[in-house]
C-alpha atoms as a PDB file:
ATOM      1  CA  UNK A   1      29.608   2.535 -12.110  1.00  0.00           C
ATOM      2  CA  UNK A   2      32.417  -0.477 -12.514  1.00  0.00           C
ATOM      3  CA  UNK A   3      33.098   0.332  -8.785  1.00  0.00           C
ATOM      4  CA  UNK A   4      29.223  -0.485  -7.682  1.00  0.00           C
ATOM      5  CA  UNK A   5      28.250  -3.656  -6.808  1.00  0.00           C
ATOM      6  CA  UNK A   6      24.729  -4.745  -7.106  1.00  0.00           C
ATOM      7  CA  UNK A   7      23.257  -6.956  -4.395  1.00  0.00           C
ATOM      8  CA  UNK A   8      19.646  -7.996  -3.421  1.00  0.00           C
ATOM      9  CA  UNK A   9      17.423  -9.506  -0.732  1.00  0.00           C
ATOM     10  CA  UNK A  10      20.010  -8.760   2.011  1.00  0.00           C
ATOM     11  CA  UNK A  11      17.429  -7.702   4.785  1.00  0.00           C
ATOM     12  CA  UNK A  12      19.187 -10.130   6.887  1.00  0.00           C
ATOM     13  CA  UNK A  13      22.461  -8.179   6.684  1.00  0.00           C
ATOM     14  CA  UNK A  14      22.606  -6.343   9.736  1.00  0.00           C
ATOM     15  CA  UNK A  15      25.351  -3.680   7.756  1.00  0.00           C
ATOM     16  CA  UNK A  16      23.538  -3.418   4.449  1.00  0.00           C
ATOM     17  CA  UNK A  17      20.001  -2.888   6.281  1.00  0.00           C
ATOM     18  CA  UNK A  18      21.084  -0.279   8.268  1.00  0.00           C
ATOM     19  CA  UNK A  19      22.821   1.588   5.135  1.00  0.00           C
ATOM     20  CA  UNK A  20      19.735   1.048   3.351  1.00  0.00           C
ATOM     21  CA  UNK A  21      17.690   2.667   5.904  1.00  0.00           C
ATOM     22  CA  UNK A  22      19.950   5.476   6.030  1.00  0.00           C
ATOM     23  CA  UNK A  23      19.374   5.853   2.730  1.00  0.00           C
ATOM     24  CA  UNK A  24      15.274   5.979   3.388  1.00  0.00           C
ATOM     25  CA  UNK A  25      15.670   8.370   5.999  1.00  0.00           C
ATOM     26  CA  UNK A  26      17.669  10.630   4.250  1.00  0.00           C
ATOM     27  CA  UNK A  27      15.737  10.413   0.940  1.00  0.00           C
ATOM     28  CA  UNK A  28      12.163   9.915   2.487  1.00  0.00           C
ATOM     29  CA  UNK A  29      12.464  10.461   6.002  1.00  0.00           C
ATOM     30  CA  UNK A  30      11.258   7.152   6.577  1.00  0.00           C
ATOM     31  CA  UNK A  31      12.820   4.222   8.302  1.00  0.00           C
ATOM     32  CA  UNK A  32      12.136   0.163   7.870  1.00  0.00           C
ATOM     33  CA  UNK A  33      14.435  -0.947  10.930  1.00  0.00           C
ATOM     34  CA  UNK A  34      10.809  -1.148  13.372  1.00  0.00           C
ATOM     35  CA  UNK A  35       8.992  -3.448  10.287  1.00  0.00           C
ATOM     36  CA  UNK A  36      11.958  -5.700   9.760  1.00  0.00           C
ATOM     37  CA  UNK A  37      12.339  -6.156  13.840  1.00  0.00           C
ATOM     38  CA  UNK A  38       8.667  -6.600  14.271  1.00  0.00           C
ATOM     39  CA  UNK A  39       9.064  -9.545  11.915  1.00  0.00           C
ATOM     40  CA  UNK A  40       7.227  -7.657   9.092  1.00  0.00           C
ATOM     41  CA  UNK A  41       9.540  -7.588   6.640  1.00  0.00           C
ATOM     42  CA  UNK A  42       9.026 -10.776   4.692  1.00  0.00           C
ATOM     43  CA  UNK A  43      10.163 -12.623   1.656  1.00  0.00           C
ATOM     44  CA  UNK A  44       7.487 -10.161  -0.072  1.00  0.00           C
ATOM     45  CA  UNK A  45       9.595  -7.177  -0.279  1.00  0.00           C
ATOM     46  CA  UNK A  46      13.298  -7.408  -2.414  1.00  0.00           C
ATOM     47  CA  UNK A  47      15.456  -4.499  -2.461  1.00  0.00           C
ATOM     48  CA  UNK A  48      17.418  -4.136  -5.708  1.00  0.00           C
ATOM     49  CA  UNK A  49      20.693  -1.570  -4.687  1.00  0.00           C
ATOM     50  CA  UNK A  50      23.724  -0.350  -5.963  1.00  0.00           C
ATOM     51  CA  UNK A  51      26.577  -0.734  -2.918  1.00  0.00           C
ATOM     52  CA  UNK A  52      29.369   1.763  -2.725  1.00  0.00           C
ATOM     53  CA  UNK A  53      31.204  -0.794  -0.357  1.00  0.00           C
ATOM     54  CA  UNK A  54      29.255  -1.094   2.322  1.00  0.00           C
ATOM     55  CA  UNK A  55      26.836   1.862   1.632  1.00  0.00           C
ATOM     56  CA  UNK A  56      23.656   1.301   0.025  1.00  0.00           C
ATOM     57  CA  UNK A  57      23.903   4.093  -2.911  1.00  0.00           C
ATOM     58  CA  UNK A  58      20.559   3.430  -4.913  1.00  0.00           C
ATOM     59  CA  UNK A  59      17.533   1.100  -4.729  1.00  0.00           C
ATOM     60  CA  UNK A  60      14.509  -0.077  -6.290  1.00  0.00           C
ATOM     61  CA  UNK A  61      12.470  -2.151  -4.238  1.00  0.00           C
ATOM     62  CA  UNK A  62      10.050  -5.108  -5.459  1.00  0.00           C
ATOM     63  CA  UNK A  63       6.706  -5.790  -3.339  1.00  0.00           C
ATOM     64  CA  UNK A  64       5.286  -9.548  -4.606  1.00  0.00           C
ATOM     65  CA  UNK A  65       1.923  -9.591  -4.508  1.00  0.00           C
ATOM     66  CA  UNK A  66      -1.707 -10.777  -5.941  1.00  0.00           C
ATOM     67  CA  UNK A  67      -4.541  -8.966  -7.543  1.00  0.00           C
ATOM     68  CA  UNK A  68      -8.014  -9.983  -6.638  1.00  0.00           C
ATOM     69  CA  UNK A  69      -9.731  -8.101 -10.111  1.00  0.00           C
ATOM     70  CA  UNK A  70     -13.271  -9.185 -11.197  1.00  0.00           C
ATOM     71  CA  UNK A  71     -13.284 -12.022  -8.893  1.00  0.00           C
ATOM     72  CA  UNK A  72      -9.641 -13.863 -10.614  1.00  0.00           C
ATOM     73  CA  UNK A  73      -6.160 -13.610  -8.995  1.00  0.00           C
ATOM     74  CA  UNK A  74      -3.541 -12.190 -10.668  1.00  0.00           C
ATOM     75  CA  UNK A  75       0.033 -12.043  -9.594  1.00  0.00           C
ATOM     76  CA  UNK A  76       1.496  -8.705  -9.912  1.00  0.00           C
ATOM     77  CA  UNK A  77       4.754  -6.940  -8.782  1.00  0.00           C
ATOM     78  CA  UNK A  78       4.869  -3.510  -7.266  1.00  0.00           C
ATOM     79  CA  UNK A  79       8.127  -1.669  -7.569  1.00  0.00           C
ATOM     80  CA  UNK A  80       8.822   0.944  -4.755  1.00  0.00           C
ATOM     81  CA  UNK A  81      11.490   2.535  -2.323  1.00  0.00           C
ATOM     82  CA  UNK A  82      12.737   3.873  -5.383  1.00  0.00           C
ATOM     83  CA  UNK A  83      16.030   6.279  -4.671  1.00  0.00           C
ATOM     84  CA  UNK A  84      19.598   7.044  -5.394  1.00  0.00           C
ATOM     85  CA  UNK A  85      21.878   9.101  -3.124  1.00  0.00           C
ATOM     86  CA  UNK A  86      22.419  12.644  -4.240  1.00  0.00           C
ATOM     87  CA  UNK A  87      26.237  11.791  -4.983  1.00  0.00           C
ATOM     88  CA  UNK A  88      25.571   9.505  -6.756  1.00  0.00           C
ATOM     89  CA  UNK A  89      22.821  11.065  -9.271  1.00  0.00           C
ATOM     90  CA  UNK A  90      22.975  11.646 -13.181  1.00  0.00           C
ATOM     91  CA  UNK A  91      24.264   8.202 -13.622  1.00  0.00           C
ATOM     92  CA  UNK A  92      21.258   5.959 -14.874  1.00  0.00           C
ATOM     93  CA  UNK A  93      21.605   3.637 -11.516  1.00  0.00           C
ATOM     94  CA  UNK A  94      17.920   3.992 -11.346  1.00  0.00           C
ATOM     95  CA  UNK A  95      17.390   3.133 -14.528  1.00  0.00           C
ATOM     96  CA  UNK A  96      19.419   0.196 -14.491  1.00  0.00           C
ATOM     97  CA  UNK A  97      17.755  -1.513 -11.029  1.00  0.00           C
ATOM     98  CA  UNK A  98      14.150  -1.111 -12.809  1.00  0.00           C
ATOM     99  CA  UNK A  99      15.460  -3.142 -16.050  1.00  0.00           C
ATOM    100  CA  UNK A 100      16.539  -5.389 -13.767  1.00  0.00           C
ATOM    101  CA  UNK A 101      13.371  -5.483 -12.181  1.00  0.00           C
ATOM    102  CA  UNK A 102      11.978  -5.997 -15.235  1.00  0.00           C
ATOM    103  CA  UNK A 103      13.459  -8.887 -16.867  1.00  0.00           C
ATOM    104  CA  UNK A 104      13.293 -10.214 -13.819  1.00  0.00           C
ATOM    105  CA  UNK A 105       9.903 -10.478 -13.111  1.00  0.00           C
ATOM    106  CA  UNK A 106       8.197  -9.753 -16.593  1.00  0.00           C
ATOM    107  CA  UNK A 107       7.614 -13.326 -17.567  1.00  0.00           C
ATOM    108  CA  UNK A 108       6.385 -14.195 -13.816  1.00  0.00           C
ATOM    109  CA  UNK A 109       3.929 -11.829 -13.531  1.00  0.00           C
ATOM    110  CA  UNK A 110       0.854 -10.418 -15.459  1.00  0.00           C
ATOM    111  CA  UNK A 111       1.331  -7.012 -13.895  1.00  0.00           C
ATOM    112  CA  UNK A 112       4.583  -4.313 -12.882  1.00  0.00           C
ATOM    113  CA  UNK A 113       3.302  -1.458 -11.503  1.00  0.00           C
ATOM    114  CA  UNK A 114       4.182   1.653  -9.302  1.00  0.00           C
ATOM    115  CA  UNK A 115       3.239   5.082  -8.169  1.00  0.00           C
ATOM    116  CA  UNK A 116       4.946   7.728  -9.316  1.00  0.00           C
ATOM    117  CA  UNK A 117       5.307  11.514  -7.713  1.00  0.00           C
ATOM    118  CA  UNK A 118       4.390  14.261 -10.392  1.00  0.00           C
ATOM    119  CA  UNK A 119       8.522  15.032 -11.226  1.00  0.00           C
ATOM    120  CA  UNK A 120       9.052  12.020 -12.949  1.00  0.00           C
ATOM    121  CA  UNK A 121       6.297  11.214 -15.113  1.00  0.00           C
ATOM    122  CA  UNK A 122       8.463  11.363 -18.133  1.00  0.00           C
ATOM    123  CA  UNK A 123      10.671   9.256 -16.546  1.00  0.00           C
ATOM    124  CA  UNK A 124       8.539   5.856 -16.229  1.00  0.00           C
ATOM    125  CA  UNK A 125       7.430   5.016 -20.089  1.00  0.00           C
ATOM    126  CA  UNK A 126      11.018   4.500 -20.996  1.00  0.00           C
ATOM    127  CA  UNK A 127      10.508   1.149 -19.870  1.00  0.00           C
ATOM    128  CA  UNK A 128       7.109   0.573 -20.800  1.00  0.00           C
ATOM    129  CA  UNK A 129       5.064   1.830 -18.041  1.00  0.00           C
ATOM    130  CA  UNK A 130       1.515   3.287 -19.414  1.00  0.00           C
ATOM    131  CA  UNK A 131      -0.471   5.720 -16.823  1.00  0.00           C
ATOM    132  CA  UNK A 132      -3.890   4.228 -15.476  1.00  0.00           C
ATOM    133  CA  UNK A 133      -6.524   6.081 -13.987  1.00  0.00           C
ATOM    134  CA  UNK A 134      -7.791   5.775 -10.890  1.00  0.00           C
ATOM    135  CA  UNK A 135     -10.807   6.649  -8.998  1.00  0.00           C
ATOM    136  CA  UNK A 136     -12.392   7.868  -5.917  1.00  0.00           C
ATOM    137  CA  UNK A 137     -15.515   6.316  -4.637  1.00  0.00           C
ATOM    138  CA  UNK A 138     -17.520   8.425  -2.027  1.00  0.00           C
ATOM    139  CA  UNK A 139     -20.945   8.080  -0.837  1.00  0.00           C
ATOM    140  CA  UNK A 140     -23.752  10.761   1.083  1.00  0.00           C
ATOM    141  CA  UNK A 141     -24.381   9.842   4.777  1.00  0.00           C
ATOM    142  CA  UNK A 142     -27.185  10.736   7.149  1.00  0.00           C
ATOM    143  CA  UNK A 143     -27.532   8.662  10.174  1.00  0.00           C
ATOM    144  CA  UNK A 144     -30.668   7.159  10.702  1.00  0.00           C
ATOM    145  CA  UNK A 145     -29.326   6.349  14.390  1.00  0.00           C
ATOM    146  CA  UNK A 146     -26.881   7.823  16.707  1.00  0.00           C
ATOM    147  CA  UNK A 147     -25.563   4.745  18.645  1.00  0.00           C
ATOM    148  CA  UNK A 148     -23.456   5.241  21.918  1.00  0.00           C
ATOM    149  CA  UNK A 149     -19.998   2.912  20.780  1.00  0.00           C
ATOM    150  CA  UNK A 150     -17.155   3.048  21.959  1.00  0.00           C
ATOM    151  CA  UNK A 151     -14.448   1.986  19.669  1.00  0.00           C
ATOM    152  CA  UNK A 152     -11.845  -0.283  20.789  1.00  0.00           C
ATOM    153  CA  UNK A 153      -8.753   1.907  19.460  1.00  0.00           C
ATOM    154  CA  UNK A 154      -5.966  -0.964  18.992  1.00  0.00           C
ATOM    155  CA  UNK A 155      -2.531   0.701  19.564  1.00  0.00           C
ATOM    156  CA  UNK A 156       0.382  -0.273  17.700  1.00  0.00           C
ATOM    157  CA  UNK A 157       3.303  -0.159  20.246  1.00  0.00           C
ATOM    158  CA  UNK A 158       1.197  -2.513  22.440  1.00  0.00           C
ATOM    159  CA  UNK A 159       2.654  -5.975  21.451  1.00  0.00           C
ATOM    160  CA  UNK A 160      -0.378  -7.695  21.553  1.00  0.00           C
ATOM    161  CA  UNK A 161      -2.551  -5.026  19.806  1.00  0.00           C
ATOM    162  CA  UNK A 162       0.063  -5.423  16.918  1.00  0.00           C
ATOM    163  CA  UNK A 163       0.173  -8.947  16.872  1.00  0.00           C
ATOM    164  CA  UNK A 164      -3.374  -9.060  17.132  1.00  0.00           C
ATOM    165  CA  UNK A 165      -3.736  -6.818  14.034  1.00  0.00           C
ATOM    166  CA  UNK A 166      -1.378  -9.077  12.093  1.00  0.00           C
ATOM    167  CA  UNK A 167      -3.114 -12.530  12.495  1.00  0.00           C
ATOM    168  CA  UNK A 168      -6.322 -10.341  11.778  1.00  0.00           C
ATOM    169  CA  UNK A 169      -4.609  -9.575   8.557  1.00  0.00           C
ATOM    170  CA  UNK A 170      -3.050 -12.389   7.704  1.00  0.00           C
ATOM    171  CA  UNK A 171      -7.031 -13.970   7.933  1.00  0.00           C
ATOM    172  CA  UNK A 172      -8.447 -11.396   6.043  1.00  0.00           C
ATOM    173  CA  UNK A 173     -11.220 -11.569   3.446  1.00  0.00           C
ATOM    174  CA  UNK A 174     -10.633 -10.008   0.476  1.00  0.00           C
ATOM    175  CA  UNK A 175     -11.598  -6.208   0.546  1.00  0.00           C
ATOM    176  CA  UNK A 176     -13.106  -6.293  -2.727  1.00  0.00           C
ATOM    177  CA  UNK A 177     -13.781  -8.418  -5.561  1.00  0.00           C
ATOM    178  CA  UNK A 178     -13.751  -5.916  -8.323  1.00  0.00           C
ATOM    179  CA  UNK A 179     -10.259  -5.110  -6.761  1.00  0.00           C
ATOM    180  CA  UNK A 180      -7.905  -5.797  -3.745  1.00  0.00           C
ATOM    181  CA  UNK A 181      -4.527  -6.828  -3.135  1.00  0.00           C
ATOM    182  CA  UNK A 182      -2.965  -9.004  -0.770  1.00  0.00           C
ATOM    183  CA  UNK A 183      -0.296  -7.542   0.903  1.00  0.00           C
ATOM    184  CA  UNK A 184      -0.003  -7.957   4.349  1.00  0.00           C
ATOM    185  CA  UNK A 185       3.416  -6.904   4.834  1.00  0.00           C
ATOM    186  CA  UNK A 186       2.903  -3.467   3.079  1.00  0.00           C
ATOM    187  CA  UNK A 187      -0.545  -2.887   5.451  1.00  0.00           C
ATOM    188  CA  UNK A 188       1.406  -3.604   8.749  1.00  0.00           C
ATOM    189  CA  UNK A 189       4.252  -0.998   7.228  1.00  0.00           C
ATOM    190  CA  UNK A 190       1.072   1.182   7.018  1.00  0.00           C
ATOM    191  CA  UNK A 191      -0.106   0.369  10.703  1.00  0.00           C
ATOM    192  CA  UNK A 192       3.294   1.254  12.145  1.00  0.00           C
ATOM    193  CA  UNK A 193       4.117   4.659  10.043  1.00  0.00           C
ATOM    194  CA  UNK A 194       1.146   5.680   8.385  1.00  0.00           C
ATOM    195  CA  UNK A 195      -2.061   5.148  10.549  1.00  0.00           C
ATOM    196  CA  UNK A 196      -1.146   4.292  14.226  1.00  0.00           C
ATOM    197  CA  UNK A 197      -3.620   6.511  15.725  1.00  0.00           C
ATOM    198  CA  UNK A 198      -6.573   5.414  13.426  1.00  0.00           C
ATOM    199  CA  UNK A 199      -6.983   1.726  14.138  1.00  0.00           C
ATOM    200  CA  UNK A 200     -10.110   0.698  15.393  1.00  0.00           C
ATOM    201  CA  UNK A 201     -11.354  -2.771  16.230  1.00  0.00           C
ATOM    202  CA  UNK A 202     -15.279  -3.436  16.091  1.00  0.00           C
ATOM    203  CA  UNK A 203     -15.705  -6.211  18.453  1.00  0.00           C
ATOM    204  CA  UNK A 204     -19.260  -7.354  17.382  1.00  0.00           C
ATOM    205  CA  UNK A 205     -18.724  -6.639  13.901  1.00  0.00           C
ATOM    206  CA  UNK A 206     -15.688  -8.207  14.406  1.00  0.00           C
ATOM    207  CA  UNK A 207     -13.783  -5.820  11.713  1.00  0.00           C
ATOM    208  CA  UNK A 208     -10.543  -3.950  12.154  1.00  0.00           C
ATOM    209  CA  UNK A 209     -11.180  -0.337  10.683  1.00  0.00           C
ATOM    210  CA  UNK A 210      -8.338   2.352   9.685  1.00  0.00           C
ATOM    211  CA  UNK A 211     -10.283   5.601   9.611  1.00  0.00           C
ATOM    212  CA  UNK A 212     -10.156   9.205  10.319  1.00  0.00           C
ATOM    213  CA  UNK A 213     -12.829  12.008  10.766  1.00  0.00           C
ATOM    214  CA  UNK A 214     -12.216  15.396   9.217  1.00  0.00           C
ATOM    215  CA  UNK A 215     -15.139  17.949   9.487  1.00  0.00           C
ATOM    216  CA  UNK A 216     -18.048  16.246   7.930  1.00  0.00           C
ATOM    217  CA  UNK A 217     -16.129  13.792   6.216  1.00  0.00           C
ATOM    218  CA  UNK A 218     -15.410   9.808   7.721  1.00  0.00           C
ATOM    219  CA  UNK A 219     -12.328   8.947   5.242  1.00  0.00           C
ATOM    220  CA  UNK A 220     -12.089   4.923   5.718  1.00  0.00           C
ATOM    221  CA  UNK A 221      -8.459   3.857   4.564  1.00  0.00           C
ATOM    222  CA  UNK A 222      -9.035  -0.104   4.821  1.00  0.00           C
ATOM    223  CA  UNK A 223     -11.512  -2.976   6.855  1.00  0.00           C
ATOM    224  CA  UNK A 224     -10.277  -5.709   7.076  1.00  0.00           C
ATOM    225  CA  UNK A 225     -12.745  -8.882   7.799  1.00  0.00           C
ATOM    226  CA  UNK A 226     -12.913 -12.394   8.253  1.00  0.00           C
ATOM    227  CA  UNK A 227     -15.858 -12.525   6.688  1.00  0.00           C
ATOM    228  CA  UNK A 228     -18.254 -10.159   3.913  1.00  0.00           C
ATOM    229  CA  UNK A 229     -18.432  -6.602   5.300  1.00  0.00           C
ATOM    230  CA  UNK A 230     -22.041  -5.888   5.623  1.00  0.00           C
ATOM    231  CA  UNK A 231     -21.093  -1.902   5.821  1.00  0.00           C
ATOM    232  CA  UNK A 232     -24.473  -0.805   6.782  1.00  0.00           C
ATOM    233  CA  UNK A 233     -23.933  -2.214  10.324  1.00  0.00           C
ATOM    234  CA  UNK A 234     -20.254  -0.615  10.309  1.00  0.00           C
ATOM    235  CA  UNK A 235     -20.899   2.608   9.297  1.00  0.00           C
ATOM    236  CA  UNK A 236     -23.324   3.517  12.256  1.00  0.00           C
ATOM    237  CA  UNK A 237     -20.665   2.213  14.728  1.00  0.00           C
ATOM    238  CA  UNK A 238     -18.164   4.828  13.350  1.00  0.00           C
ATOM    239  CA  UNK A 239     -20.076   7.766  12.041  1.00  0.00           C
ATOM    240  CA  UNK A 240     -21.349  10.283  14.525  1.00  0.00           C
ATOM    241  CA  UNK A 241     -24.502  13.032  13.483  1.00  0.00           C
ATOM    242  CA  UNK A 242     -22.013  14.948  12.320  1.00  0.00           C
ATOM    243  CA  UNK A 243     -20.981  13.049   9.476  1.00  0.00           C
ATOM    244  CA  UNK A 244     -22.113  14.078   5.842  1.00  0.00           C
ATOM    245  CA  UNK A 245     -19.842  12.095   3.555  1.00  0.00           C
ATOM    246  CA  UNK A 246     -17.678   8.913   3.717  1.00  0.00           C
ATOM    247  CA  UNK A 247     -14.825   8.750   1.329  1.00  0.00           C
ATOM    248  CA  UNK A 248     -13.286   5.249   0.774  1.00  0.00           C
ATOM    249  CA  UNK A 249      -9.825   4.838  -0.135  1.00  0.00           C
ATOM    250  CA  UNK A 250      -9.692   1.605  -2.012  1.00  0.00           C
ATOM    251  CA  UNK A 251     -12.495  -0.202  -3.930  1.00  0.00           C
ATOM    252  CA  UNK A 252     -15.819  -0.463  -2.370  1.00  0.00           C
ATOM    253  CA  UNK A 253     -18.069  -3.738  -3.408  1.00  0.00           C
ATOM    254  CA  UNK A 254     -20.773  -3.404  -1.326  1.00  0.00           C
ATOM    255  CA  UNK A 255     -24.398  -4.264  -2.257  1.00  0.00           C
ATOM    256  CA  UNK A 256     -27.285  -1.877  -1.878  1.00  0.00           C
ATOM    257  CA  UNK A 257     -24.776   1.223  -1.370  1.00  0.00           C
ATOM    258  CA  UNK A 258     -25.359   4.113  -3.652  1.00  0.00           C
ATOM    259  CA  UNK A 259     -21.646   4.938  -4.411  1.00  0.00           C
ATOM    260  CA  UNK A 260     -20.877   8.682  -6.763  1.00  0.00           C
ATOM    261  CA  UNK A 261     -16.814   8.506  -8.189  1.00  0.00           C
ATOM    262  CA  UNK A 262     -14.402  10.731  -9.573  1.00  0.00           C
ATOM    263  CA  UNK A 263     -11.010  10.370 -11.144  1.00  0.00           C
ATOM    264  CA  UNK A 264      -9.025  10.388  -8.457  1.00  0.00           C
ATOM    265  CA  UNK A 265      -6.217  13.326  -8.611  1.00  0.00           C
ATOM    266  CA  UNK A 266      -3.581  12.762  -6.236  1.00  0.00           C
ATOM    267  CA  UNK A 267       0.102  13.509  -5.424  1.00  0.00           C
ATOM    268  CA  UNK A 268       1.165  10.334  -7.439  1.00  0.00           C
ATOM    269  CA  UNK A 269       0.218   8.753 -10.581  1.00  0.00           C
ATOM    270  CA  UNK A 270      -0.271   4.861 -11.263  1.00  0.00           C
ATOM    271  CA  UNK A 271       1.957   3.403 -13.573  1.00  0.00           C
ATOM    272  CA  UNK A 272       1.557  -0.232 -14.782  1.00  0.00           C
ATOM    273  CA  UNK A 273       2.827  -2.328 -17.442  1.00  0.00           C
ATOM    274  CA  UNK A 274       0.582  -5.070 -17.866  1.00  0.00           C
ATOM    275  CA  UNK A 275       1.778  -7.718 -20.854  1.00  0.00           C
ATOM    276  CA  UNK A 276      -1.198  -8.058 -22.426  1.00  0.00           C
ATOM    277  CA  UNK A 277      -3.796  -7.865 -19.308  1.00  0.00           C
ATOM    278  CA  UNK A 278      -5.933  -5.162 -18.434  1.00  0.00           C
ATOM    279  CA  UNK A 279      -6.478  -3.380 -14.964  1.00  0.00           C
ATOM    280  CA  UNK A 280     -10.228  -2.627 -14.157  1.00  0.00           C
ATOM    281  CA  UNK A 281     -11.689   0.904 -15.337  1.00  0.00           C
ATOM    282  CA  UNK A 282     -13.538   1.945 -12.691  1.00  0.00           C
ATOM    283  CA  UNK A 283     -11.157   1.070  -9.686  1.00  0.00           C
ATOM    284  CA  UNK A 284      -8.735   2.072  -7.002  1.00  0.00           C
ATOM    285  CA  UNK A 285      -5.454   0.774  -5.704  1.00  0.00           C
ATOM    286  CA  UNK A 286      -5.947   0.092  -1.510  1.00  0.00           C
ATOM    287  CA  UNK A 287      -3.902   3.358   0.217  1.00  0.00           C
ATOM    288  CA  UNK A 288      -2.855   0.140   2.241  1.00  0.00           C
ATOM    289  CA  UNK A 289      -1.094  -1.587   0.275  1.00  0.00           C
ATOM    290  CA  UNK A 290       0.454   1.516  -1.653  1.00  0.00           C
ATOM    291  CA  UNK A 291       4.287   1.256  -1.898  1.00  0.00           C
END
């Protein structure tokens, strides 16, 4: 480990960014070269590596951000892009980046959290991490009208569309009171790799909707606004007489909506260390803003 050298912030390294997306692909098949050139890649996101000269070896990445919970801001880090090169393995380079992290930000912030995948949940309360519960909020549809919309579907690789999308964003309302976060440059990562065929612009609503239709089911990922959603005049525009259910995937807060919730069960598992604050009960984290 003598022979490592740790570096950090470097996204304007042309050498280091490309080894460190290398290293994405190879561990997660996903690349950040299209974010960072699309100017989405801000001041926001810090990676923490290891270099093995100029190879990126291991990194844990830190996402800046604020927590809209009960109505109060909170600043909170979220640590992701968390890998190490297979080579390099078994030697605690992980576990050295996240202390890092740590005494970094501890005494900044008044939350660390992350998501972990279901193979390291052991690993995570070494440093103080405690799981949280989440849940998912879901509602019974039946249209009382069928109206004859048709959705502007914004596409990502048109410039404007995506630069549309961002200054949309960047304007945004909060989703929630009872809990949102504020993180545009993690949403337009979303846009780009996640959802690019599910981004729909309501033009008298004037709301930018991420959703997708599976059998009966509307699943609503994110809408972003300007202004307070009223979601009874969104939902029509979107939901066909098909429709049964809507499943949101972040924290509804909308008045005179009959909402039923579960704990939510996914592939990952919330992790938070919180110094003395307390995350909601009844909540759960925006899908777009997950790192």
């Amino acid at each position: 480990m003598n022979q490592l050298q740790f570096i950090k912030d470097y996204k304007n390294d042309e050498k280091m960014r490309k080894s460190f997306n290398a290293l994405a692909h190879k561990i997660f098949s996903i690349d950040f070269e299209e974010w960072y050139q699309n100017g989405f890649w801000d001041h926001y996101y810090i990676p923490f590596s290891y270099a093995d000269g100029h190879h990126v070896i291991a990194n844990v990445s830190v996402n800046i951000l604020n927590l809209m919970i009960d109505g109060k801001i909170k600043k909170a880090v979220q640590i992701g892009t968390v890998m190490t090169d297979p080579d390099y393995r078994t030697q605690g380079l992980s576990a050295a980046l996240i202390h890092k992290v740590i005494e970094e930000y501890e005494k900044k912030s008044d939350f660390i959290y992350l998501f972990a995948n279901q193979s390291v949940l052991d690993f995570y309360p070494k440093f103080g991490f405690k799981a949280v519960d989440e849940y998912e909020f879901s509602m019974h549809y039946y249209p009382n009208e069928i109206l004859n919309v048709k959705l502007r579907k914004l596409d990502v690789m048109n410039i404007d569309d995506l630069n549309f999308i961002h200054q949309f964003v960047s304007e945004r309302n909060p989703a929630s009171q009872k809990f949102s976060t504020d993180s545009l440059g993690i949403f337009m990562f979303y846009c780009l790799h996640v959802f690019p065929n599910d981004i729909y612009y309501l033009e008298n609503e004037n709301v930018i909707v991420l959703f997708k239709k599976e059998h009966d089911h509307i699943h609503i990922f994110d809408i972003v606004s300007r202004n307070e959603i009223d979601i009874q005049k969104v939902l029509p525009k979107i939901a066909d007489h098909t429709i049964r259910k809507i499943v949101f995937h972040y924290t509804p807060d909308y008045s005179n909506i009959e909402m039923d919730s579960k704990k939510y069960s996914g592939s990952e598992v919330l992790f938070v260390i919180s110094r003395g604050n307390c995350f909601p009960l009844h909540f759960k984290h925006p899908i777009t803003s997950q790192a």
